[in-house]
PDB file of N, CA and C in Angstrom:
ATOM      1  N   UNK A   1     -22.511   6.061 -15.472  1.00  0.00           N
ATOM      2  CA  UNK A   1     -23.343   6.971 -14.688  1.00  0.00           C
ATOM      3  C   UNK A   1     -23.685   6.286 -13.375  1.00  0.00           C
ATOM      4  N   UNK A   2     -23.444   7.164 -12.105  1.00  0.00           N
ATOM      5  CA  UNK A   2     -23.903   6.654 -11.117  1.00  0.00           C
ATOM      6  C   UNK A   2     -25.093   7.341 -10.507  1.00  0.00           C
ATOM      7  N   UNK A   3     -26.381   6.461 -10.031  1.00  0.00           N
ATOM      8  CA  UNK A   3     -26.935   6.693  -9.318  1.00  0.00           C
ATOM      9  C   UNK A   3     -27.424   6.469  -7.813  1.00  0.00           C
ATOM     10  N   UNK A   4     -27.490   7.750  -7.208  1.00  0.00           N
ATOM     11  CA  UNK A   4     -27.303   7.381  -5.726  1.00  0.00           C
ATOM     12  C   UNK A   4     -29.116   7.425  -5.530  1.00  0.00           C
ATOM     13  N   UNK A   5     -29.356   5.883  -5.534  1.00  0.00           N
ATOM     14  CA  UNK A   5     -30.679   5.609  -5.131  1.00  0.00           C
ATOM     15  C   UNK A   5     -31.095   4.065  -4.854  1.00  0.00           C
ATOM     16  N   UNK A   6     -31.655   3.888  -3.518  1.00  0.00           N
ATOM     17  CA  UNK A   6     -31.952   2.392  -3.114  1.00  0.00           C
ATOM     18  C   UNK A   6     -32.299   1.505  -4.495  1.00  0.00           C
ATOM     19  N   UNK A   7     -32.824   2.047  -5.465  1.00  0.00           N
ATOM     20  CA  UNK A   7     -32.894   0.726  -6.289  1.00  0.00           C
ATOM     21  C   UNK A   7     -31.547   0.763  -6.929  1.00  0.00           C
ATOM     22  N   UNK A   8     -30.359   1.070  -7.255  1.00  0.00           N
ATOM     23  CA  UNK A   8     -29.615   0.724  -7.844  1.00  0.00           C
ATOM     24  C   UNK A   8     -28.122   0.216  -6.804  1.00  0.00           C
ATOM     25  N   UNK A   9     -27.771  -0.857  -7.144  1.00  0.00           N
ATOM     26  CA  UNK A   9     -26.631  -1.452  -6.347  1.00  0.00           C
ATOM     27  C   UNK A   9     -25.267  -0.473  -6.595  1.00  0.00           C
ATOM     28  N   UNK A  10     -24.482  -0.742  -5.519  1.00  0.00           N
ATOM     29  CA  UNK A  10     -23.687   0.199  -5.441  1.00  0.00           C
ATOM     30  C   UNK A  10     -22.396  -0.085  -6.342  1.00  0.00           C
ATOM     31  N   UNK A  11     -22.365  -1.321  -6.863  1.00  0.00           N
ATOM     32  CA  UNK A  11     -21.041  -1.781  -7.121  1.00  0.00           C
ATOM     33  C   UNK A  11     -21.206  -1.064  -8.555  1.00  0.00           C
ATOM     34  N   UNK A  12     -21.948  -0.438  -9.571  1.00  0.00           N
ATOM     35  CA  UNK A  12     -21.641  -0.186 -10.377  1.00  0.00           C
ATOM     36  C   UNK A  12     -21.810   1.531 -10.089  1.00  0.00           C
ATOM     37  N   UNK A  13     -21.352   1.630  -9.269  1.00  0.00           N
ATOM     38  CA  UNK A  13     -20.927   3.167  -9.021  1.00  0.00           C
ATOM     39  C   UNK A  13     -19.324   3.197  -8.599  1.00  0.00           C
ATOM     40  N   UNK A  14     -18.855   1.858  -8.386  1.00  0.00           N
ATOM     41  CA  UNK A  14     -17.009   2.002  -8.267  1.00  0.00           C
ATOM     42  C   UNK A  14     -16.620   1.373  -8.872  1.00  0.00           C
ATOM     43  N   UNK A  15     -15.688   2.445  -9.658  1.00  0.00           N
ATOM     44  CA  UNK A  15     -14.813   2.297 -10.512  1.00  0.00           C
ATOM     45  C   UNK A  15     -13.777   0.399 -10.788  1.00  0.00           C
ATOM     46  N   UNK A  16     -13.392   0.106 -11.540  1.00  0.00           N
ATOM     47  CA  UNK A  16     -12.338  -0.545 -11.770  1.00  0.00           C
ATOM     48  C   UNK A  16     -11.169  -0.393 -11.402  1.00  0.00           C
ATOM     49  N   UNK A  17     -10.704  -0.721 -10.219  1.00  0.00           N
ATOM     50  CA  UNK A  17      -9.331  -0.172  -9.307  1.00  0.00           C
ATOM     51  C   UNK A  17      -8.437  -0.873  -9.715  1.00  0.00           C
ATOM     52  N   UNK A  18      -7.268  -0.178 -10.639  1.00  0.00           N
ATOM     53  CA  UNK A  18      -5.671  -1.025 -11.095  1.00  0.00           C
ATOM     54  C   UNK A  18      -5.342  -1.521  -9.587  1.00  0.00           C
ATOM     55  N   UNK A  19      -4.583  -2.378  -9.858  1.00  0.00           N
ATOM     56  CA  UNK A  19      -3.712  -3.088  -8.819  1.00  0.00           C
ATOM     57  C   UNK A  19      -2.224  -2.107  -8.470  1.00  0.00           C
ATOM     58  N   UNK A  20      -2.102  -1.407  -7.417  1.00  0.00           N
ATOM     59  CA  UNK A  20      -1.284  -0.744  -6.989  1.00  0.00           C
ATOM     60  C   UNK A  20      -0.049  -1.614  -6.541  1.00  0.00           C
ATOM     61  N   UNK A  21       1.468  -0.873  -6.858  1.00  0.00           N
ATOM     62  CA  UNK A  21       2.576  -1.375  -6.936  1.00  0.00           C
ATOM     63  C   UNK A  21       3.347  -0.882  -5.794  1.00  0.00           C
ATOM     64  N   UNK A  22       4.367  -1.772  -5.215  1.00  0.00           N
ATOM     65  CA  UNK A  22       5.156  -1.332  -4.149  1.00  0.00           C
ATOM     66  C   UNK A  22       6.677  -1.298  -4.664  1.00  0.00           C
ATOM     67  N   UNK A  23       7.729  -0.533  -3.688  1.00  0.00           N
ATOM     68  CA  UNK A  23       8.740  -0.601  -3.786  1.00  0.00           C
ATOM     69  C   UNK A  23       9.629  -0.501  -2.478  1.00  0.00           C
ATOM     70  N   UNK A  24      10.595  -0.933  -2.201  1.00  0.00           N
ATOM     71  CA  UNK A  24      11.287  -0.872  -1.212  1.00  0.00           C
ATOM     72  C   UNK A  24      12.465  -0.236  -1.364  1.00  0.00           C
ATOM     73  N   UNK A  25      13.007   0.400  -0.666  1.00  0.00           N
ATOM     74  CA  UNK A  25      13.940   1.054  -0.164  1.00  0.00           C
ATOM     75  C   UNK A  25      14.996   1.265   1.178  1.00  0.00           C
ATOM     76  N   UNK A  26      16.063   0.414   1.177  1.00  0.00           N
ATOM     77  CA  UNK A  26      16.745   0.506   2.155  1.00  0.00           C
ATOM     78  C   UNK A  26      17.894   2.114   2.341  1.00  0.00           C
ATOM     79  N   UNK A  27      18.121   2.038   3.771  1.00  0.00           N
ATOM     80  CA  UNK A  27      19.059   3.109   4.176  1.00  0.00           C
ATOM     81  C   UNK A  27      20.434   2.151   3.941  1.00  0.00           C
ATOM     82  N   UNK A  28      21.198   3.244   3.659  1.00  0.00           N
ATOM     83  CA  UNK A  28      22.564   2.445   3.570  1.00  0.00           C
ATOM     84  C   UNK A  28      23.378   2.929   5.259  1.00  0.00           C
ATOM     85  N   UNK A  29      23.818   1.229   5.055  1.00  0.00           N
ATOM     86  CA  UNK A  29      24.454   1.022   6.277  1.00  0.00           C
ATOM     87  C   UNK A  29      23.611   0.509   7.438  1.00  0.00           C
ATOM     88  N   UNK A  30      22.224   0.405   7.106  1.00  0.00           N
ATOM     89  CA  UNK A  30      21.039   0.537   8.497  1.00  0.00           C
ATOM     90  C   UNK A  30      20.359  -0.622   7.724  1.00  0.00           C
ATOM     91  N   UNK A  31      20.245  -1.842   7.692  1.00  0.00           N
ATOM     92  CA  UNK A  31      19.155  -2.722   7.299  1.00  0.00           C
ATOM     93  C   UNK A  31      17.588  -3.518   7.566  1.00  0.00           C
ATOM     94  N   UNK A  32      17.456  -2.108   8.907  1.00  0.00           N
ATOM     95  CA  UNK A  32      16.111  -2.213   9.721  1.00  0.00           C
ATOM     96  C   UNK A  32      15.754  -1.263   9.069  1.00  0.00           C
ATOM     97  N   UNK A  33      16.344   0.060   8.520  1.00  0.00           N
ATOM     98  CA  UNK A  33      15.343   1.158   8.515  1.00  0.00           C
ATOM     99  C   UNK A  33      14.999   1.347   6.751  1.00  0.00           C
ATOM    100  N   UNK A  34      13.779   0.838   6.284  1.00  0.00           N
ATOM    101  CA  UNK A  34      12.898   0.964   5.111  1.00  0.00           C
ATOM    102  C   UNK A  34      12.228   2.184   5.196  1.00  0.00           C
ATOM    103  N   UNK A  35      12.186   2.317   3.606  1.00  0.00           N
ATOM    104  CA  UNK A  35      11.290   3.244   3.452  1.00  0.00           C
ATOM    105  C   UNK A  35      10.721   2.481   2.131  1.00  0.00           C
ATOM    106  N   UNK A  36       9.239   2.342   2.332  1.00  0.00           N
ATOM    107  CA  UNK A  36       7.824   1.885   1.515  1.00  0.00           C
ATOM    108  C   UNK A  36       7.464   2.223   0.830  1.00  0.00           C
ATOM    109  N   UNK A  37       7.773   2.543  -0.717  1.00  0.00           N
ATOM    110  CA  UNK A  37       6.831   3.335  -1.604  1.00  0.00           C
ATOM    111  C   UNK A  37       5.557   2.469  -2.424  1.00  0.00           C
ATOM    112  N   UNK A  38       4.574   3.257  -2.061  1.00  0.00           N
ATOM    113  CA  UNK A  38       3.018   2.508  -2.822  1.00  0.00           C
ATOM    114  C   UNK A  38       2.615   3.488  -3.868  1.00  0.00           C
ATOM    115  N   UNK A  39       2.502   2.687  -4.682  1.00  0.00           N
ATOM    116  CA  UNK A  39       1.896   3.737  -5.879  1.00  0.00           C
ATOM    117  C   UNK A  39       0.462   3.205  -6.505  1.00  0.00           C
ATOM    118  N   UNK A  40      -0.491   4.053  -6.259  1.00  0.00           N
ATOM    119  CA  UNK A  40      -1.945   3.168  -6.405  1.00  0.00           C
ATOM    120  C   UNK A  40      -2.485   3.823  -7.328  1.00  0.00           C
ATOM    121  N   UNK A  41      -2.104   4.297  -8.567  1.00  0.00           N
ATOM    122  CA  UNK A  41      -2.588   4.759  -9.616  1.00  0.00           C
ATOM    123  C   UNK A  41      -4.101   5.736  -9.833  1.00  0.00           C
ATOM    124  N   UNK A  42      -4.399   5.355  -8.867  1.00  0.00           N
ATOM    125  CA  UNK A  42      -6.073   6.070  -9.110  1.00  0.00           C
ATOM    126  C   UNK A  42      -6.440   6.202  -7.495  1.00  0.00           C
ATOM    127  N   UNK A  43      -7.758   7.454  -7.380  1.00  0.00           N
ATOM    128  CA  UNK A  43      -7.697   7.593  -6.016  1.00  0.00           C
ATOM    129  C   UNK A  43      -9.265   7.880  -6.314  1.00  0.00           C
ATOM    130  N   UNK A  44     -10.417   7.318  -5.385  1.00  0.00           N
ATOM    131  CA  UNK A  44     -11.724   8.134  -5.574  1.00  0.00           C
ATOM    132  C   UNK A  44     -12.056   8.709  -4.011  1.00  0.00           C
ATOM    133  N   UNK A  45     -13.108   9.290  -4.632  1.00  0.00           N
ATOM    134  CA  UNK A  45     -13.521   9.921  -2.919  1.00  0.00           C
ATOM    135  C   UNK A  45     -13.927   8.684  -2.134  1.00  0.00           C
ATOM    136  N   UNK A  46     -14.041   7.830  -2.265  1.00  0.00           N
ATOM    137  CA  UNK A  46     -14.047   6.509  -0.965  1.00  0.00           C
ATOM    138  C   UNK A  46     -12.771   5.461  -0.835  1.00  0.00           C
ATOM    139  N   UNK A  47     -11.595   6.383  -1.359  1.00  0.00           N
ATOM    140  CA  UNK A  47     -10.355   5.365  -1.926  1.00  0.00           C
ATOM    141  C   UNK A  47      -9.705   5.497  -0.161  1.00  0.00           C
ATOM    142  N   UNK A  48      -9.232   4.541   0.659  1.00  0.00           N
ATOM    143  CA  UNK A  48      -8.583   4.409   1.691  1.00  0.00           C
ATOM    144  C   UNK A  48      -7.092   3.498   1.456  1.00  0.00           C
ATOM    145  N   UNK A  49      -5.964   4.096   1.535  1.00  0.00           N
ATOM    146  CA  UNK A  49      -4.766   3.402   1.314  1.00  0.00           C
ATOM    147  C   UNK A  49      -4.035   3.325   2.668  1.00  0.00           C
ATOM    148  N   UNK A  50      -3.438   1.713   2.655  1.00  0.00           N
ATOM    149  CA  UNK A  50      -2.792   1.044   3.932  1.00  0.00           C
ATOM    150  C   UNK A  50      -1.639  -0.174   3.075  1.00  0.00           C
ATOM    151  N   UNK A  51      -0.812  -0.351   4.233  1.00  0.00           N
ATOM    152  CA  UNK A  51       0.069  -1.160   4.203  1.00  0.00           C
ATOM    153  C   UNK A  51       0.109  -2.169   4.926  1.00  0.00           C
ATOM    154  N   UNK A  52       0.167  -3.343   4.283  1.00  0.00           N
ATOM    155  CA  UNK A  52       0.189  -4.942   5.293  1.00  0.00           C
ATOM    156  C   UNK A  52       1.591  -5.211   5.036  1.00  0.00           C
ATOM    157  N   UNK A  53       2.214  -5.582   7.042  1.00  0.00           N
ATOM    158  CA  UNK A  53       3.425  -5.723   6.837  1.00  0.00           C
ATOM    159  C   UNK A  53       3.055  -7.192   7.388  1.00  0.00           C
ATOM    160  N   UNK A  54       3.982  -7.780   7.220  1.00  0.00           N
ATOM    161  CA  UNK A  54       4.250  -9.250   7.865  1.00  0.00           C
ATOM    162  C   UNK A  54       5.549  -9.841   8.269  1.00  0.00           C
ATOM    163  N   UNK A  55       5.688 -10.204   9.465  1.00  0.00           N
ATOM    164  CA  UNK A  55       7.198 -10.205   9.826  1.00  0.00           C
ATOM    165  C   UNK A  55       6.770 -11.758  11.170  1.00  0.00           C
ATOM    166  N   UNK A  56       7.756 -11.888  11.393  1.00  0.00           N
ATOM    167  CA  UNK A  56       8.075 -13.069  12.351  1.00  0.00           C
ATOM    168  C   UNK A  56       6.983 -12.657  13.730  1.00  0.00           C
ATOM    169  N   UNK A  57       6.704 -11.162  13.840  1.00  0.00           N
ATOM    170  CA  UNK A  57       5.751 -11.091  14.711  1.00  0.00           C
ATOM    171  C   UNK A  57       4.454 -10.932  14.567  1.00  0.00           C
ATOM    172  N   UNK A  58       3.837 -11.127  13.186  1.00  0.00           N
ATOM    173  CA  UNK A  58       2.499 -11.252  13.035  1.00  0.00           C
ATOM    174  C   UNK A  58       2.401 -10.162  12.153  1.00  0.00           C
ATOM    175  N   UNK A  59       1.231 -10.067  11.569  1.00  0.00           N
ATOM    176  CA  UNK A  59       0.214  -8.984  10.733  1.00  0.00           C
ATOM    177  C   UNK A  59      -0.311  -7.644  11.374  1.00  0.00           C
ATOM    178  N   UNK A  60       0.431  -6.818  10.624  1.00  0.00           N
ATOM    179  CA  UNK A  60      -0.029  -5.831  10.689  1.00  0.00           C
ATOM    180  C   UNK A  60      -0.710  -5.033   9.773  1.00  0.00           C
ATOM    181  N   UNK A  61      -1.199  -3.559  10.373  1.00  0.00           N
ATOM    182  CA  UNK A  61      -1.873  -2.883   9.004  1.00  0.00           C
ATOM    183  C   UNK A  61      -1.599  -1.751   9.119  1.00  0.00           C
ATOM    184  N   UNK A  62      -0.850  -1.207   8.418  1.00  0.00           N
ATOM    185  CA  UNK A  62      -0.441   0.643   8.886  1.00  0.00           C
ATOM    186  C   UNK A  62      -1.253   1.695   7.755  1.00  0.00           C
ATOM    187  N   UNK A  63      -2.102   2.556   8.478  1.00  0.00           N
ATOM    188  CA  UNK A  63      -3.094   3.420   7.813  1.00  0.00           C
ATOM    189  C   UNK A  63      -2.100   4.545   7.873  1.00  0.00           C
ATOM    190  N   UNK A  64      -2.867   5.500   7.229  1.00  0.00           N
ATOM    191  CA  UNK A  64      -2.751   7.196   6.787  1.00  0.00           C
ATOM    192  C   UNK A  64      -1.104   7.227   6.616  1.00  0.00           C
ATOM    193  N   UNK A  65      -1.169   6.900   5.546  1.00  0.00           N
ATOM    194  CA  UNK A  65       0.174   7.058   5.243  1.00  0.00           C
ATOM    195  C   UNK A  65       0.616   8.840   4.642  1.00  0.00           C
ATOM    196  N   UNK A  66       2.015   8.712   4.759  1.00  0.00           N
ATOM    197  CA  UNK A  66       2.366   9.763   4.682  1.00  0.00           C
ATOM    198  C   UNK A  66       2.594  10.247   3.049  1.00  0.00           C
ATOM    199  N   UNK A  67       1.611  10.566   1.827  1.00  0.00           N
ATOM    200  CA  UNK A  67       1.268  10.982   0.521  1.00  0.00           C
ATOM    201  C   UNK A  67       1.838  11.986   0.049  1.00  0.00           C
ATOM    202  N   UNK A  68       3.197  11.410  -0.650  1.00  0.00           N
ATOM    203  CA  UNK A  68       3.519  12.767  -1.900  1.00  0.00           C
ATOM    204  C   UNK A  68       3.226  13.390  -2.841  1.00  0.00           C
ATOM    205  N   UNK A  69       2.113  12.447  -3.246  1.00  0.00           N
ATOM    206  CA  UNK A  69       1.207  12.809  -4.723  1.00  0.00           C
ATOM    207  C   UNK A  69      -0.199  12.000  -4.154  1.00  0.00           C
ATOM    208  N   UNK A  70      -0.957  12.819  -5.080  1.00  0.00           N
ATOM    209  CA  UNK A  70      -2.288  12.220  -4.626  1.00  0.00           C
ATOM    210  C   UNK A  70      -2.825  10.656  -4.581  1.00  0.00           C
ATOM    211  N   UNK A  71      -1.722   9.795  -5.510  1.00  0.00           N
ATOM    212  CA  UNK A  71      -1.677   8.318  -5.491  1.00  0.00           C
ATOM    213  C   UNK A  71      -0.216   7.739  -5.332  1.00  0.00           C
ATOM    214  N   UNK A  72       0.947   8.400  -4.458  1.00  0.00           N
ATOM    215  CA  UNK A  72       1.618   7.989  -4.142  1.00  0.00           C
ATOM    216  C   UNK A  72       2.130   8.225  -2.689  1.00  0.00           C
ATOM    217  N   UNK A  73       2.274   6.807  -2.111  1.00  0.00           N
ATOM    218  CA  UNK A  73       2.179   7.164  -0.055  1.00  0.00           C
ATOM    219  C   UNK A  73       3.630   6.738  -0.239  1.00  0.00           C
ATOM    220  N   UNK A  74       3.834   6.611   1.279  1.00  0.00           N
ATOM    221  CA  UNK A  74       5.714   6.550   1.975  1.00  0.00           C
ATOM    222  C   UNK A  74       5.205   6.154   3.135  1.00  0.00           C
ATOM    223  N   UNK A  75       6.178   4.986   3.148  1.00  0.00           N
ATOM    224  CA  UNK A  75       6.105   4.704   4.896  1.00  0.00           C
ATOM    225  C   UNK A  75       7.420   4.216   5.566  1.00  0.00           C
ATOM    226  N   UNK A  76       7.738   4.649   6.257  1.00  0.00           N
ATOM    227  CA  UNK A  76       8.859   4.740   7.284  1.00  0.00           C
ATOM    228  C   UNK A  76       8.634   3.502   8.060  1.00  0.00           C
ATOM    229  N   UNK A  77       9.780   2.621   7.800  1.00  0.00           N
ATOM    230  CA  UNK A  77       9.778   1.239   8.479  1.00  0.00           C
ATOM    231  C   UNK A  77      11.053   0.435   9.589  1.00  0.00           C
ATOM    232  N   UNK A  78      10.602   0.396  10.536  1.00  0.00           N
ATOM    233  CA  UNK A  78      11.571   0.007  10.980  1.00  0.00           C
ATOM    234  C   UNK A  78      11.276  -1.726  11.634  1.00  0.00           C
ATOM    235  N   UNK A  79      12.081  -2.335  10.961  1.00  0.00           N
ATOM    236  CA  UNK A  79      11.500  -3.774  11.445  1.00  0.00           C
ATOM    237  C   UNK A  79      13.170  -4.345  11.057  1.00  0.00           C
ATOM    238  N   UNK A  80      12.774  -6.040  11.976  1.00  0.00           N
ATOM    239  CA  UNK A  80      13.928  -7.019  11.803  1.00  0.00           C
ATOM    240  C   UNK A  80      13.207  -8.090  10.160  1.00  0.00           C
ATOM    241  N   UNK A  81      14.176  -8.458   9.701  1.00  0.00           N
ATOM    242  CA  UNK A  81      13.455  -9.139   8.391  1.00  0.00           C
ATOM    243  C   UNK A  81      13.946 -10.684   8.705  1.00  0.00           C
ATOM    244  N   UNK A  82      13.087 -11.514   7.989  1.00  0.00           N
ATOM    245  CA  UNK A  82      12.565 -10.927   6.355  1.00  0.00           C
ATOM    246  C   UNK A  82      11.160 -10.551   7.395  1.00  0.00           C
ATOM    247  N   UNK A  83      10.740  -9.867   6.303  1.00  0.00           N
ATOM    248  CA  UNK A  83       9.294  -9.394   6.315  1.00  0.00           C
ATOM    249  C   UNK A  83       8.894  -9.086   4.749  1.00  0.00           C
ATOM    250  N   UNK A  84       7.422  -9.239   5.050  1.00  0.00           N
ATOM    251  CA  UNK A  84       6.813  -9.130   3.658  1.00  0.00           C
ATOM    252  C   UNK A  84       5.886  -7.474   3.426  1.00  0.00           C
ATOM    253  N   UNK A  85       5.964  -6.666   2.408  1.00  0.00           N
ATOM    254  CA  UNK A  85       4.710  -5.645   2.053  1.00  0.00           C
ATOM    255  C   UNK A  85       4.005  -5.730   0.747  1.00  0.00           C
ATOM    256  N   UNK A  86       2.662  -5.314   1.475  1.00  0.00           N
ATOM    257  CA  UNK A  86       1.561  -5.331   0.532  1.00  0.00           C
ATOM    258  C   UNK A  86       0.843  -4.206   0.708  1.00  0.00           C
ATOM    259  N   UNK A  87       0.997  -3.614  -0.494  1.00  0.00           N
ATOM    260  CA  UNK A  87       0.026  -2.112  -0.501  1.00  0.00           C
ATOM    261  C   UNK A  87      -1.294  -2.331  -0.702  1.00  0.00           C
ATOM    262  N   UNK A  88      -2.594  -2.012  -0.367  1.00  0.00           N
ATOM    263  CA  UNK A  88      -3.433  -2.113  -0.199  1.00  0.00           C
ATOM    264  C   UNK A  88      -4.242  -0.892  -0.455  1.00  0.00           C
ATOM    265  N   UNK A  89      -5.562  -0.970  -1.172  1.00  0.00           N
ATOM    266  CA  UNK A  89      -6.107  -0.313  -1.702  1.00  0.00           C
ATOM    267  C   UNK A  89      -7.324  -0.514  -1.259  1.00  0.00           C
ATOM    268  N   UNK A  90      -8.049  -0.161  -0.784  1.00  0.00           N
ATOM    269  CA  UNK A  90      -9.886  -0.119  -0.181  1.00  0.00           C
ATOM    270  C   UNK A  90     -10.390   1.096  -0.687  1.00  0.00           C
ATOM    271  N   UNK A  91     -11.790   0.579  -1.651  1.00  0.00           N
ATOM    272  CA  UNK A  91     -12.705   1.238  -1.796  1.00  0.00           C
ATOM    273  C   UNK A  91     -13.543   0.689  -1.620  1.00  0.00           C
ATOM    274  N   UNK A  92     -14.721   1.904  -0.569  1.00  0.00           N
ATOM    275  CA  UNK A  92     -15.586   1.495  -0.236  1.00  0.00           C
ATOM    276  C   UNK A  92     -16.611   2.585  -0.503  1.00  0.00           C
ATOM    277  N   UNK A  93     -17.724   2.205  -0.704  1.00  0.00           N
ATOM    278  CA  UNK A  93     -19.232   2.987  -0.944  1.00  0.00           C
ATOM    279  C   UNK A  93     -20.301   2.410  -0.167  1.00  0.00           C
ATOM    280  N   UNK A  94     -20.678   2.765   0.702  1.00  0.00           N
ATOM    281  CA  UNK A  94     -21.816   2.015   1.601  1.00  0.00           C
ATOM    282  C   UNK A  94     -21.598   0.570   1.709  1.00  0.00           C
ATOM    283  N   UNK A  95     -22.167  -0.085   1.194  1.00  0.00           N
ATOM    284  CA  UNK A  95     -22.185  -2.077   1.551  1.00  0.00           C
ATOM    285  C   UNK A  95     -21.154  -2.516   0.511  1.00  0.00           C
ATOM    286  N   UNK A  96     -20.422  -1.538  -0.508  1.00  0.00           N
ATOM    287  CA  UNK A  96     -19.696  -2.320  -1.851  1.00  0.00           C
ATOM    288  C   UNK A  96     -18.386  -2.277  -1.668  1.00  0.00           C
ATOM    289  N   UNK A  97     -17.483  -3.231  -0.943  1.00  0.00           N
ATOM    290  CA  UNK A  97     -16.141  -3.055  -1.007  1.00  0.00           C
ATOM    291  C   UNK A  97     -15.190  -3.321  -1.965  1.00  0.00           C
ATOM    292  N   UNK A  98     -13.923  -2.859  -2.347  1.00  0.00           N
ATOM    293  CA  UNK A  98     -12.979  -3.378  -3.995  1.00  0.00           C
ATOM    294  C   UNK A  98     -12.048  -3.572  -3.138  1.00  0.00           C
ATOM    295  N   UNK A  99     -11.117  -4.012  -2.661  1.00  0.00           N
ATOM    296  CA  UNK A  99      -9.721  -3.998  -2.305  1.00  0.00           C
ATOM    297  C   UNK A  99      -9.029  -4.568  -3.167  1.00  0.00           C
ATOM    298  N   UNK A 100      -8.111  -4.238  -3.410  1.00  0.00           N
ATOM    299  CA  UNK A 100      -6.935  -4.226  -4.471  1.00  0.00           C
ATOM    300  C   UNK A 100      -5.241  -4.254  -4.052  1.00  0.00           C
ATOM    301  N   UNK A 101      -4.504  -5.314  -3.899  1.00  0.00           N
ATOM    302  CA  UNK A 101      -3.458  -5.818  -3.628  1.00  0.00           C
ATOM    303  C   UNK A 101      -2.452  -5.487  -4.251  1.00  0.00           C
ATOM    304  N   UNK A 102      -1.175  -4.733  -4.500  1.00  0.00           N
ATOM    305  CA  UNK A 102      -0.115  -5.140  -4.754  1.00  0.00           C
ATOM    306  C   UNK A 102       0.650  -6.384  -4.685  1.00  0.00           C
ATOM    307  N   UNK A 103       1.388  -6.313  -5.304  1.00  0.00           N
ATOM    308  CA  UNK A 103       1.910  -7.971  -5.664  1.00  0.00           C
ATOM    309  C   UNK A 103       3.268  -8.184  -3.522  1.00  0.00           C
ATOM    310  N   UNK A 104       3.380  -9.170  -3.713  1.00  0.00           N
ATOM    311  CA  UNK A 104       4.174  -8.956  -2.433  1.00  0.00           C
ATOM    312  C   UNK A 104       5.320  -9.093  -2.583  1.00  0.00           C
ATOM    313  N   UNK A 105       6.180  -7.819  -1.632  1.00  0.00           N
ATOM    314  CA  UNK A 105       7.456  -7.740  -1.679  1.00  0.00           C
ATOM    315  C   UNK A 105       8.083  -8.501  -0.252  1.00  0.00           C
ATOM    316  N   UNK A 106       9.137  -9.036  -0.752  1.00  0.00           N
ATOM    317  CA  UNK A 106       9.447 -10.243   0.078  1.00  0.00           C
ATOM    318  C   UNK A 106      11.480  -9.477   0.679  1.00  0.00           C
ATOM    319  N   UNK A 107      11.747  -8.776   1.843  1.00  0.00           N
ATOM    320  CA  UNK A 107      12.469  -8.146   2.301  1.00  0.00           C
ATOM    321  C   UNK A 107      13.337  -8.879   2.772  1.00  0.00           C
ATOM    322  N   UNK A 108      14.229  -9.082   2.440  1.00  0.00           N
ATOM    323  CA  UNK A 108      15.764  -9.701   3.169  1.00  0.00           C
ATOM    324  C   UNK A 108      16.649  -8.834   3.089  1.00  0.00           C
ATOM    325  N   UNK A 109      17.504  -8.759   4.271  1.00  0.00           N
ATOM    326  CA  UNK A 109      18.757  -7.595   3.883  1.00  0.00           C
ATOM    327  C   UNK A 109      19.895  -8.704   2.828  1.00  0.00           C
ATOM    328  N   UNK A 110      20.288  -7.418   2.480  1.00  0.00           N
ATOM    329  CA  UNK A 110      21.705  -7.944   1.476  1.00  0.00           C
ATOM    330  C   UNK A 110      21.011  -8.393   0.137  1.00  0.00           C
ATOM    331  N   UNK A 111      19.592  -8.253   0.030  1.00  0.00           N
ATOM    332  CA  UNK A 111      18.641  -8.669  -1.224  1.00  0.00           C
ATOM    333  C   UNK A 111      19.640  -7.408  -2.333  1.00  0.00           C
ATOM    334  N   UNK A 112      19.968  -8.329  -3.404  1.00  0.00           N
ATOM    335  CA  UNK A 112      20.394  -7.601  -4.480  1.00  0.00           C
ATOM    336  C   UNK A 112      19.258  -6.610  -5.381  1.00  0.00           C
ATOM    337  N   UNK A 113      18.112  -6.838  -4.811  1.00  0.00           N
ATOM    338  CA  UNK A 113      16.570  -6.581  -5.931  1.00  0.00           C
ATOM    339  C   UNK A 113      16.430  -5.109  -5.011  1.00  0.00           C
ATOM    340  N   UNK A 114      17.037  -5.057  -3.608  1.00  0.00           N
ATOM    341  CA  UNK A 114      16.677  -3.436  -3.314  1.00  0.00           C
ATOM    342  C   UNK A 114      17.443  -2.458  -3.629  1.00  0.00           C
ATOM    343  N   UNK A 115      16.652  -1.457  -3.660  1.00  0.00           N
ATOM    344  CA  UNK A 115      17.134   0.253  -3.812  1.00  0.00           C
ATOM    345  C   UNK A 115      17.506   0.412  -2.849  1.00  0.00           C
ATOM    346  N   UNK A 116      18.919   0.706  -3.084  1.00  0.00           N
ATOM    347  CA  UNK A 116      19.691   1.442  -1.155  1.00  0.00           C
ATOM    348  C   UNK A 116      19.911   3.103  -1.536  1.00  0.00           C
ATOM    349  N   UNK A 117      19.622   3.672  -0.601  1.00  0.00           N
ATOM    350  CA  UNK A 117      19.476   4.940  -0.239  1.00  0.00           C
ATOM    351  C   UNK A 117      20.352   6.049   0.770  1.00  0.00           C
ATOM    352  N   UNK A 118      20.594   6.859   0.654  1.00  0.00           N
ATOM    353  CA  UNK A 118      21.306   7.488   1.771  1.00  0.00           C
ATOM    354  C   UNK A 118      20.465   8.248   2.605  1.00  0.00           C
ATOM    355  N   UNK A 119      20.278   8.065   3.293  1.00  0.00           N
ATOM    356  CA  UNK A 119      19.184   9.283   4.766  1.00  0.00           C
ATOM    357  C   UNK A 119      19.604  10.419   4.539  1.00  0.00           C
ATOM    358  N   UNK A 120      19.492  11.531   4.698  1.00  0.00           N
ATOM    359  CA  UNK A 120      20.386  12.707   5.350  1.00  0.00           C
ATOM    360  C   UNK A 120      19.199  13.479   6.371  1.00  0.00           C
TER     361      UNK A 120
END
């Protein structure tokens, strides 16, 4: 039970957030152009989902991703590798933050561990 009132702290008003999973996806023939799948199992009304990329040019953070299901985003990537992704999960309620990490996917072309894909 949550209550929304100054004496009670906020952290036991959010939930236990699973650790959300990533996947990668290359285009065939194209080894810049990824596509990102995050799957974050659970979503609340203060749930905010982003992607940390990391590449030879620094840290980034890509918001509002583009959501096929209510806990599954897509992101359209175009980068030189390796580069690294981490799906990212923020919940927040006033002062109580959870963020929640996917494990990190580590991108090299010619990686035998990716899903290659055809565009059309």
């Amino acid at each position: 039970l949550c209550i929304n009132t100054a004496a009670v702290y906020l952290s036991a008003c959010v939930p236990d957030i699973p650790d959300p999973s990533v996947e990668v996806y290359q285009q065939v023939g194209n080894s810049k152009s990824l596509i990102v799948v995050c799957q974050f199992k659970m979503k609340t009304s203060v749930s905010s989902f982003h992607l940390s990329v990391r590449n030879g040019d620094g840290k980034r953070m890509l918001n509002n991703p583009a959501c096929i299901a209510e806990t599954t985003c897509v992101f359209n990537i175009t980068t030189t590798s390796p580069v690294s992704f981490t799906c990212v999960h923020v919940v927040s309620a006033r002062t109580d933050i959870q963020t929640q990490l996917s494990d990190v996917f580590i991108y090299q072309p010619y990686s035998k561990i990716l899903h290659s894909v055809q565009l059309i």
